[in-house]
PDB file of N, CA and C in Angstrom:
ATOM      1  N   UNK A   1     -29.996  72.767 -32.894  1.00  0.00           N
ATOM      2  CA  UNK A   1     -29.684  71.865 -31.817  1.00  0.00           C
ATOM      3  C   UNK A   1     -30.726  70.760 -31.768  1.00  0.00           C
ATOM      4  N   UNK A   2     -30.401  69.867 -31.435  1.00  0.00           N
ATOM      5  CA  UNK A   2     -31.151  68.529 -31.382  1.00  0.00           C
ATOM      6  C   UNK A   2     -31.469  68.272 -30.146  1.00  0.00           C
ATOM      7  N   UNK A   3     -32.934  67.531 -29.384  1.00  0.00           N
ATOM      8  CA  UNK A   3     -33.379  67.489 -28.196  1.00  0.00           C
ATOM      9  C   UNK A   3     -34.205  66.323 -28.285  1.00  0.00           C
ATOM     10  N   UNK A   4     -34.293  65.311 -27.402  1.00  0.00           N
ATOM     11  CA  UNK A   4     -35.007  63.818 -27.043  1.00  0.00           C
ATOM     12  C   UNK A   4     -35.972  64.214 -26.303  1.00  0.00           C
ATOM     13  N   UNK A   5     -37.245  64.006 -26.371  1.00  0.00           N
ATOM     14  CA  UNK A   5     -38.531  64.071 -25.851  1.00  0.00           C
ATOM     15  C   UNK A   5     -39.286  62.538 -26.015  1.00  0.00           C
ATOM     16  N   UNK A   6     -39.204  61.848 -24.643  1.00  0.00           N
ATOM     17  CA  UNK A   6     -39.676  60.834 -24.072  1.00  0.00           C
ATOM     18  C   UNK A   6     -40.716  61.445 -23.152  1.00  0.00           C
ATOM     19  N   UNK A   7     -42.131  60.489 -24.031  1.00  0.00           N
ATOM     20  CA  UNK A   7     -43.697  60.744 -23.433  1.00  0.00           C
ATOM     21  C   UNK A   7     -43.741  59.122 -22.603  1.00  0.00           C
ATOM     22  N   UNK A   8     -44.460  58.941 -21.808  1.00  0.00           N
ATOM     23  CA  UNK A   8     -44.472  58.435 -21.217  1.00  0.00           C
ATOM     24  C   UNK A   8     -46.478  57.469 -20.516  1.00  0.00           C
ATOM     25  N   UNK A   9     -46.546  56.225 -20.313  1.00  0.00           N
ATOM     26  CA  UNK A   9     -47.503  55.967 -20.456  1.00  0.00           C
ATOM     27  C   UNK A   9     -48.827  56.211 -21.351  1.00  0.00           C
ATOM     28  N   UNK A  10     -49.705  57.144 -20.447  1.00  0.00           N
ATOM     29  CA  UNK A  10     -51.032  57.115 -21.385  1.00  0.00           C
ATOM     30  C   UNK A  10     -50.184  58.403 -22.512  1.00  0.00           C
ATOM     31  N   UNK A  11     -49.083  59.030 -22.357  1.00  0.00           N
ATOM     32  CA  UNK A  11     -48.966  60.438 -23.136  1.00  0.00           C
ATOM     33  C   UNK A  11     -48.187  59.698 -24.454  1.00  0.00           C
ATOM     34  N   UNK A  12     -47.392  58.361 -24.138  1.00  0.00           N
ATOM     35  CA  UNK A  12     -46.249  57.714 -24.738  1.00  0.00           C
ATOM     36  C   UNK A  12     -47.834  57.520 -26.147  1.00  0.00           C
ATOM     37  N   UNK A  13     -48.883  56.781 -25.472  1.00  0.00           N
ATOM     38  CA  UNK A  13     -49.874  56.157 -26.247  1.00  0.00           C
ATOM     39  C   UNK A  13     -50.061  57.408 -27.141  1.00  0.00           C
ATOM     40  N   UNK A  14     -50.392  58.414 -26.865  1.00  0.00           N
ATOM     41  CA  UNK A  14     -51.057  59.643 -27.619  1.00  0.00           C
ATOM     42  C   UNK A  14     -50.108  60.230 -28.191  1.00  0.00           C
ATOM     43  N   UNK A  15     -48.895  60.282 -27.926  1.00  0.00           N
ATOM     44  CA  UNK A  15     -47.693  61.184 -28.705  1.00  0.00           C
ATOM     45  C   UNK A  15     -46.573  60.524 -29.741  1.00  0.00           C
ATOM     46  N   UNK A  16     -46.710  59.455 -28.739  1.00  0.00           N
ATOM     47  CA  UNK A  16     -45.329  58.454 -29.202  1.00  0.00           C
ATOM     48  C   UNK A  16     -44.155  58.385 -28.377  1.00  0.00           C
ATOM     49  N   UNK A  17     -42.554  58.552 -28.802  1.00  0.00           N
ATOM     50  CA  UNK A  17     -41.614  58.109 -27.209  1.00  0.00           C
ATOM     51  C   UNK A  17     -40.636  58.140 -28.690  1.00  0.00           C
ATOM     52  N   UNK A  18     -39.318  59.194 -27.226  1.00  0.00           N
ATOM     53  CA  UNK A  18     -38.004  58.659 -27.928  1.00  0.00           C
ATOM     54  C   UNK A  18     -38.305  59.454 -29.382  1.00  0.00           C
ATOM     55  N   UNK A  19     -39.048  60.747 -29.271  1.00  0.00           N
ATOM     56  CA  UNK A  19     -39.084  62.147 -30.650  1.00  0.00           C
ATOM     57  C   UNK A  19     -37.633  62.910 -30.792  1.00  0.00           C
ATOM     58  N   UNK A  20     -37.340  63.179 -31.688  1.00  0.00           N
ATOM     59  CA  UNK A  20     -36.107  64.006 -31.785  1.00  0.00           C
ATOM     60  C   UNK A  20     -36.415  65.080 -32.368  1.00  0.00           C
ATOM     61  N   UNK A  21     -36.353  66.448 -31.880  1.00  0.00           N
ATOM     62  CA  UNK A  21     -36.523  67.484 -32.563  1.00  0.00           C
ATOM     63  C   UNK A  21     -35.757  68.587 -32.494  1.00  0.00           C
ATOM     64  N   UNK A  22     -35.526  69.197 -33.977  1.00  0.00           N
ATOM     65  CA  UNK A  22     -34.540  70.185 -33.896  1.00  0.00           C
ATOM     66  C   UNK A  22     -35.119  71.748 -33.347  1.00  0.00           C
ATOM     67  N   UNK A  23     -34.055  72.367 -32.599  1.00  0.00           N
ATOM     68  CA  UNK A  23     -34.998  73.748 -32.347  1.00  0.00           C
ATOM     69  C   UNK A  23     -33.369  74.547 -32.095  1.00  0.00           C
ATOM     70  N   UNK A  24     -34.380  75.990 -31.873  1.00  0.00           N
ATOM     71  CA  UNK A  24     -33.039  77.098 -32.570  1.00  0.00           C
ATOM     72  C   UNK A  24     -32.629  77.370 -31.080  1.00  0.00           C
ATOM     73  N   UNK A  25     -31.590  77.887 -30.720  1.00  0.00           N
ATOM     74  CA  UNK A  25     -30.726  78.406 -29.574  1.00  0.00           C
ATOM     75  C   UNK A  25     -31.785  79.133 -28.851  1.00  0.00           C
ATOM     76  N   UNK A  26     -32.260  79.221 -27.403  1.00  0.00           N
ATOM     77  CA  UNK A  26     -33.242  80.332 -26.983  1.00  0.00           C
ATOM     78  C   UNK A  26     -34.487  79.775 -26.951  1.00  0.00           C
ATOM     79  N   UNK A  27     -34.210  78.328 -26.763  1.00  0.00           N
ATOM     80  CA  UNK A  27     -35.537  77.422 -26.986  1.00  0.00           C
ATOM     81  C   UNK A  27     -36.194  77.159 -25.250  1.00  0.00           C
ATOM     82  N   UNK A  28     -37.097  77.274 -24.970  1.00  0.00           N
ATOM     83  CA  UNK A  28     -37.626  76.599 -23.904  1.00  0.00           C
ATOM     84  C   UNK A  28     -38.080  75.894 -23.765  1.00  0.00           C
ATOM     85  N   UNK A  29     -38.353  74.996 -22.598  1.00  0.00           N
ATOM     86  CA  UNK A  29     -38.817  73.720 -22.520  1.00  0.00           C
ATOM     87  C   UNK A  29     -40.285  73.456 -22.811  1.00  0.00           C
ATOM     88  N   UNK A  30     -41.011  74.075 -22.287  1.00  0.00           N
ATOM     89  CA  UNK A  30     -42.336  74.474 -22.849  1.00  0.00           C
ATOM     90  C   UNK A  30     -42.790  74.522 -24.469  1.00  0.00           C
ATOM     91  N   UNK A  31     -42.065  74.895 -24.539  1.00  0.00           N
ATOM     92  CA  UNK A  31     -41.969  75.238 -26.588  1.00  0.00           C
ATOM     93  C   UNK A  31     -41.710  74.175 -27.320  1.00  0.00           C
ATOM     94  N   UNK A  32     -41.010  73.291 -26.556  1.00  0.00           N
ATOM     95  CA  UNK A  32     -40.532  72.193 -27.350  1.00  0.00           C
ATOM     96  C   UNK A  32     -41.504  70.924 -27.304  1.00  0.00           C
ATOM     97  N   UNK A  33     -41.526  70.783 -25.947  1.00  0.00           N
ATOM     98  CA  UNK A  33     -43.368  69.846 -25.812  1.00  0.00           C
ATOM     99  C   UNK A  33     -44.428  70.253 -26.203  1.00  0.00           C
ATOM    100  N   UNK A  34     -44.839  71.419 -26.148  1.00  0.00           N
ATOM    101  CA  UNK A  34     -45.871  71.733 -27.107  1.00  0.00           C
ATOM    102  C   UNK A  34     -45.968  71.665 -28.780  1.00  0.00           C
ATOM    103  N   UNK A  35     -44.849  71.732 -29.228  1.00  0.00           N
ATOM    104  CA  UNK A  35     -44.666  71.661 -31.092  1.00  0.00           C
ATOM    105  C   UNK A  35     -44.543  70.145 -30.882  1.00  0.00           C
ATOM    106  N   UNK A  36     -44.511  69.329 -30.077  1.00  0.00           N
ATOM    107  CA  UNK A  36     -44.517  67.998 -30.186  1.00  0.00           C
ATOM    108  C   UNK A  36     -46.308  67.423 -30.206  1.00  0.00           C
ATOM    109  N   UNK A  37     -46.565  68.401 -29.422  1.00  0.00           N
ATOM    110  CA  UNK A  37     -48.231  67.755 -28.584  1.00  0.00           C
ATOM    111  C   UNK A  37     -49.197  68.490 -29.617  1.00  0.00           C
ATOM    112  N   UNK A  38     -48.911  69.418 -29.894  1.00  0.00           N
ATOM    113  CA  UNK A  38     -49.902  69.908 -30.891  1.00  0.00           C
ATOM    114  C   UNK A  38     -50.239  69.295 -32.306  1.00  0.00           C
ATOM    115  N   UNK A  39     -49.500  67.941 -32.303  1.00  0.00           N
ATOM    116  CA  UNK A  39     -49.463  67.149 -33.387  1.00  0.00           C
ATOM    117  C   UNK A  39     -50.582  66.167 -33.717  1.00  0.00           C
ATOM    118  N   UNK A  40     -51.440  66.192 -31.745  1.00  0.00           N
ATOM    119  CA  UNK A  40     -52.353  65.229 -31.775  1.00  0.00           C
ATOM    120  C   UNK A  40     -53.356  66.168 -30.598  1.00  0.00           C
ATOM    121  N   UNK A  41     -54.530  66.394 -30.494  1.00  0.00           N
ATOM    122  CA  UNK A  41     -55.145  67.214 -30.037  1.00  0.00           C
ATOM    123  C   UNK A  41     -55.848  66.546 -28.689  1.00  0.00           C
ATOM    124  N   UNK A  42     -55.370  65.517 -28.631  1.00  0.00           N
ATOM    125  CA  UNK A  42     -56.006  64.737 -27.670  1.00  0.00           C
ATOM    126  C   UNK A  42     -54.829  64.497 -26.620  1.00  0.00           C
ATOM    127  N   UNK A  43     -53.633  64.405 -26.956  1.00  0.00           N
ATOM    128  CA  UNK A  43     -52.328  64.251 -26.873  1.00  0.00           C
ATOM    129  C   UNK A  43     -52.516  65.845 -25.522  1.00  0.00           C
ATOM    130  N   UNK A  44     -52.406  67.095 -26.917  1.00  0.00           N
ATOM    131  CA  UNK A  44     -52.410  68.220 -26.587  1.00  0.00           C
ATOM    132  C   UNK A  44     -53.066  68.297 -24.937  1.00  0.00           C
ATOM    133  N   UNK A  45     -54.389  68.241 -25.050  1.00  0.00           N
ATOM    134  CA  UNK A  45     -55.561  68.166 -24.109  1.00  0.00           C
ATOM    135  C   UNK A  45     -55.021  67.437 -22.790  1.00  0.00           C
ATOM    136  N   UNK A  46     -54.476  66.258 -23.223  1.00  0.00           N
ATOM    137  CA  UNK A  46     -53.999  65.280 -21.591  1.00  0.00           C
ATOM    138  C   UNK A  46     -52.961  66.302 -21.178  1.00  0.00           C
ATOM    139  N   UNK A  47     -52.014  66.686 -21.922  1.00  0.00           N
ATOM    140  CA  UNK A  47     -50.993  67.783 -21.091  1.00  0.00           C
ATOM    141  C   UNK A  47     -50.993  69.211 -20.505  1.00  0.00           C
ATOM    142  N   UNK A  48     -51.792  69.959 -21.795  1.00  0.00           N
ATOM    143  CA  UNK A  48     -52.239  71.194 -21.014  1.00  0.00           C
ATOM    144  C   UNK A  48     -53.189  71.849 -21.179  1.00  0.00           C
ATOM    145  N   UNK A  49     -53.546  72.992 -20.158  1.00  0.00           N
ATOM    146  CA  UNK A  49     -54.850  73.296 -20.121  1.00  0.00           C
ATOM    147  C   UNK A  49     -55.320  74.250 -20.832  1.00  0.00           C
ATOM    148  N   UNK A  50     -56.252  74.690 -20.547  1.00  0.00           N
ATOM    149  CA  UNK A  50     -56.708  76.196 -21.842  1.00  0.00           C
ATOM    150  C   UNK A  50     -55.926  76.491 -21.687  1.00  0.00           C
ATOM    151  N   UNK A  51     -54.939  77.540 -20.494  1.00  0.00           N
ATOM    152  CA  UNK A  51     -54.022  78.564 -20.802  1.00  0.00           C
ATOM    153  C   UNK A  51     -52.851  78.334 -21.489  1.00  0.00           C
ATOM    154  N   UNK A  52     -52.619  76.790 -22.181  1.00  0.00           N
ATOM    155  CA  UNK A  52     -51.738  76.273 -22.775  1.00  0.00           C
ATOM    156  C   UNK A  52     -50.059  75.926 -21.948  1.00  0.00           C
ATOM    157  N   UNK A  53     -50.687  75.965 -20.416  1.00  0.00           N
ATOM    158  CA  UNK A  53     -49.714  75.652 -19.396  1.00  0.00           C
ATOM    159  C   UNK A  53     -49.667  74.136 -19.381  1.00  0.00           C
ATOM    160  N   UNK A  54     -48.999  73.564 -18.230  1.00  0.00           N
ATOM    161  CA  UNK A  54     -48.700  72.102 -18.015  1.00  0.00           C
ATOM    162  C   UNK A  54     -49.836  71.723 -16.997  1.00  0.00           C
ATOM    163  N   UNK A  55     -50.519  70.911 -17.032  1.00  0.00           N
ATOM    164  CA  UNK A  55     -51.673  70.785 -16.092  1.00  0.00           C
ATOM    165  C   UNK A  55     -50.814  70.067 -14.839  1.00  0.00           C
ATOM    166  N   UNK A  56     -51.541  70.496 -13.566  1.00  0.00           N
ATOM    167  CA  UNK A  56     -51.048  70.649 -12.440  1.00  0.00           C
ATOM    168  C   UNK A  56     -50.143  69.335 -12.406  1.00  0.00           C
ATOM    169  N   UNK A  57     -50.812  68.388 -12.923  1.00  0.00           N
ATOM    170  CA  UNK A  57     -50.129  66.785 -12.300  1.00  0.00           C
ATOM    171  C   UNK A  57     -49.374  66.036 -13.506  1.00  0.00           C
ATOM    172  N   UNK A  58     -48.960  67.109 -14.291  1.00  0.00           N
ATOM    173  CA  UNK A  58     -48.095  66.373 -15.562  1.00  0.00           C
ATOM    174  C   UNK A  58     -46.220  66.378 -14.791  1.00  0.00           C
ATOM    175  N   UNK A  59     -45.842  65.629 -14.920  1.00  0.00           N
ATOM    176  CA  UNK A  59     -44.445  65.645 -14.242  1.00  0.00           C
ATOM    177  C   UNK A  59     -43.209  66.005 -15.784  1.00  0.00           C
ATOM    178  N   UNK A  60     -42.412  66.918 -15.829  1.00  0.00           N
ATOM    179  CA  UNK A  60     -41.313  66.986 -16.603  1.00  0.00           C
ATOM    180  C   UNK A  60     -40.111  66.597 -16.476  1.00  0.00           C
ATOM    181  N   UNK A  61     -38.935  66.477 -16.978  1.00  0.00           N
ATOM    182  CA  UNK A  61     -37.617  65.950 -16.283  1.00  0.00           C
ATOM    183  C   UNK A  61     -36.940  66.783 -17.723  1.00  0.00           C
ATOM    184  N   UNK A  62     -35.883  67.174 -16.634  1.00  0.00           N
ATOM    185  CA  UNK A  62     -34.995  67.323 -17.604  1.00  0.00           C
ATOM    186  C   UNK A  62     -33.468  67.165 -17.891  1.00  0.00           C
ATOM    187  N   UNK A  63     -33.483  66.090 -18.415  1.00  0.00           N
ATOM    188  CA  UNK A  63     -31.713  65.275 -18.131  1.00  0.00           C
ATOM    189  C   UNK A  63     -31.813  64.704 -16.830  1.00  0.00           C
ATOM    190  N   UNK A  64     -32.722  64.030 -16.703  1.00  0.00           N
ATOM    191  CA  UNK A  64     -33.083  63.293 -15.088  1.00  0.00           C
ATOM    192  C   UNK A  64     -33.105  64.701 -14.285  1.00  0.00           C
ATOM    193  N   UNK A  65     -33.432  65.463 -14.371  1.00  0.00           N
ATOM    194  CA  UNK A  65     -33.861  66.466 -13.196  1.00  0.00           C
ATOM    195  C   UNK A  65     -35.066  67.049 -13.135  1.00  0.00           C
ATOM    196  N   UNK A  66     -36.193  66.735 -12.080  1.00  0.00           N
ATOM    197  CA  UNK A  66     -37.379  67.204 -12.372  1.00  0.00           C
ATOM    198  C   UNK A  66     -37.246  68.661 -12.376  1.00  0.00           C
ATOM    199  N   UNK A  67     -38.390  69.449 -13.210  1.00  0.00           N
ATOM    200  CA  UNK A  67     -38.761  71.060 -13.502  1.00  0.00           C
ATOM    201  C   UNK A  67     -39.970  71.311 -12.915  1.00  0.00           C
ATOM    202  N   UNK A  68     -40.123  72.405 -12.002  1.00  0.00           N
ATOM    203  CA  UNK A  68     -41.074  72.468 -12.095  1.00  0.00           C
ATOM    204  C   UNK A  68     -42.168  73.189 -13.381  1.00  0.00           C
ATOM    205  N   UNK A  69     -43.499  72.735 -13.183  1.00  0.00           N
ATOM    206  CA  UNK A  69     -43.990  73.133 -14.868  1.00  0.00           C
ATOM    207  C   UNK A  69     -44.081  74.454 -14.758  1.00  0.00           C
ATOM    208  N   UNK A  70     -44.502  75.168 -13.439  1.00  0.00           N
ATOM    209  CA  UNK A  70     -44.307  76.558 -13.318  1.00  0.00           C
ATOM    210  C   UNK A  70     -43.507  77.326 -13.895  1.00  0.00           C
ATOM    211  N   UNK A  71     -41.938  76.790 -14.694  1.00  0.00           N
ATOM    212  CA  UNK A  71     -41.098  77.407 -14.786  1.00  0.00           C
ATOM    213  C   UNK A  71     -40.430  76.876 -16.201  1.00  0.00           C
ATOM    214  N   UNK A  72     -41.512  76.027 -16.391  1.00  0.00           N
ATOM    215  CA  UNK A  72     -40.984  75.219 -17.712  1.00  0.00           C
ATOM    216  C   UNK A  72     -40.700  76.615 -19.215  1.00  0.00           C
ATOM    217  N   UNK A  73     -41.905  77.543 -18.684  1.00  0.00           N
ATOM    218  CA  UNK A  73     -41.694  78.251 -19.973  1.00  0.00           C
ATOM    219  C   UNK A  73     -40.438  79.035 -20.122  1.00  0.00           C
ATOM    220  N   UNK A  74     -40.065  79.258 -18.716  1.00  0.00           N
ATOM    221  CA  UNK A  74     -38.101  80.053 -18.962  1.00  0.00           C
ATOM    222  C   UNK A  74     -37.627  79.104 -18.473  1.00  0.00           C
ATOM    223  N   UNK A  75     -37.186  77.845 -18.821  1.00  0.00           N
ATOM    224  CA  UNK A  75     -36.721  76.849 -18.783  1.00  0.00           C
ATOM    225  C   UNK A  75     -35.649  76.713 -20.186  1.00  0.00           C
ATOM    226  N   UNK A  76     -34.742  77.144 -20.448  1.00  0.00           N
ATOM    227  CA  UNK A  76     -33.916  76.857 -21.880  1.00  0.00           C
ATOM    228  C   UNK A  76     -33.490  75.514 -21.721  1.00  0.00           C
ATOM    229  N   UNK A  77     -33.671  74.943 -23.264  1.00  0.00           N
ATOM    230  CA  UNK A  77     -32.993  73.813 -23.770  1.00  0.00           C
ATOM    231  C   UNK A  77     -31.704  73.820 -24.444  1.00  0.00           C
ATOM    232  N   UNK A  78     -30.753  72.743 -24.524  1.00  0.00           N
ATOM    233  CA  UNK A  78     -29.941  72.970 -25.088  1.00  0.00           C
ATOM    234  C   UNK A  78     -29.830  71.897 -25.727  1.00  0.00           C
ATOM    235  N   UNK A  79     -28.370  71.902 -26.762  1.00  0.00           N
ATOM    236  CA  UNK A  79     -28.310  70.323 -27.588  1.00  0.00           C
ATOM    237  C   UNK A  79     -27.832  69.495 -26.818  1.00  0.00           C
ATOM    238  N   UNK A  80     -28.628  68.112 -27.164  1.00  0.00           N
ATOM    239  CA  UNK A  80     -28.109  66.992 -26.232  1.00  0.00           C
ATOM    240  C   UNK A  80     -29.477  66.873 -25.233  1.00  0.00           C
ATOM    241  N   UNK A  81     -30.100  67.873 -24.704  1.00  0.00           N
ATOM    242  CA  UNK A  81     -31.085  67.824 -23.977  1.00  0.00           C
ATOM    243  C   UNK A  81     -31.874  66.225 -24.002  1.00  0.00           C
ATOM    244  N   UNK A  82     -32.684  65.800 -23.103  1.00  0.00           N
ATOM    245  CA  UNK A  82     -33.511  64.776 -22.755  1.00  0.00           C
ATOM    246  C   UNK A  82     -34.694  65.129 -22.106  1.00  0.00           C
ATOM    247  N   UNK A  83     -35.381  65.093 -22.523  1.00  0.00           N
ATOM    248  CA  UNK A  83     -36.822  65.806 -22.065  1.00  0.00           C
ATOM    249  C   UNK A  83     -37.768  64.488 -21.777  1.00  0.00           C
ATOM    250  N   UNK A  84     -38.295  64.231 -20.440  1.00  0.00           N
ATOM    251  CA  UNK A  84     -39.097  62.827 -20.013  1.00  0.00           C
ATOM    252  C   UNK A  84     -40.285  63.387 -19.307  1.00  0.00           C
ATOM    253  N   UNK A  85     -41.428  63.511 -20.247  1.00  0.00           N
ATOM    254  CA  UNK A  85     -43.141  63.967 -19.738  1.00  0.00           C
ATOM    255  C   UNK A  85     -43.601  62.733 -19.410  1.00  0.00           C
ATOM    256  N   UNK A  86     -44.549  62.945 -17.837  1.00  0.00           N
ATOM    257  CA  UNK A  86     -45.150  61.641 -17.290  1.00  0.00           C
ATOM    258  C   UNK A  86     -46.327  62.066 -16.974  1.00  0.00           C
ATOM    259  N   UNK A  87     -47.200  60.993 -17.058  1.00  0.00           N
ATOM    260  CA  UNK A  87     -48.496  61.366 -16.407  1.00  0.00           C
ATOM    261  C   UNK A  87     -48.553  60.891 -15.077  1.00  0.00           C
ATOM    262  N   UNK A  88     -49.335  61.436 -14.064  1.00  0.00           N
ATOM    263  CA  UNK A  88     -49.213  61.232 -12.703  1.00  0.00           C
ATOM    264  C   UNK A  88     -48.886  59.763 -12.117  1.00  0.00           C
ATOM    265  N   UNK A  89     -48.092  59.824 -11.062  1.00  0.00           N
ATOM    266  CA  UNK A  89     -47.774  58.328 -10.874  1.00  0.00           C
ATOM    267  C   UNK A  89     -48.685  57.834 -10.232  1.00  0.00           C
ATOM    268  N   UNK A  90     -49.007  56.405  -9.997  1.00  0.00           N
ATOM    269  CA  UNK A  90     -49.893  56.040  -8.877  1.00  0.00           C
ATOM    270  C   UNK A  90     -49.534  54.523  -8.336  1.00  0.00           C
ATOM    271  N   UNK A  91     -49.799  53.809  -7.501  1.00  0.00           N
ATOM    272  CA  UNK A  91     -48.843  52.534  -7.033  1.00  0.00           C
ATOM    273  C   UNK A  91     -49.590  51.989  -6.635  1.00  0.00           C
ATOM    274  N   UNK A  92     -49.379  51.012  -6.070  1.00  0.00           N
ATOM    275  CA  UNK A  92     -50.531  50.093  -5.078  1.00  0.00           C
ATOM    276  C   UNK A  92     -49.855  49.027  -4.491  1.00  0.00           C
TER     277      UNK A  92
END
């Protein structure tokens, strides 16, 4: 199955934007950003923490629906999926 993983700002800079990657049936969301992030260790580092979780203020989406990261790891993907990682927003 095929899945779109859009990084976003400083993560877009460190990862890249608009990745396509194939993964097998039984995939979670977690699993799939990480085989993306582990590509760049700095990348890795801005998203998650030692325990290899989502650090508190990383935002996920999935198919326009936010996840929480708490739950990202039993989170299944499917084909077609759209996956959009952000780094914290801020405005002014």
């Amino acid at each position: 199955m095929t899945i779109k993983v859009r990084f976003f700002a400083r993560f877009r800079e460190l990862l890249g934007t608009d990745i396509i990657v194939t993964s097998q049936e039984g995939t979670h969301l977690l699993t799939v950003v990480k085989k993306i992030a582990e590509k760049s260790q700095d990348g890795y580092d801005a998203i998650f923490d030692a325990k290899g979780d989502f650090r508190e203020f990383v935002i996920v989406m999935q198919n326009g629906r936010r996840v929480e990261t708490a739950t990202a790891a039993s989170t299944p993907v499917t084909d077609g999926d759209e996956i959009a990682v952000f780094p914290p927003v801020a405005g002014g």
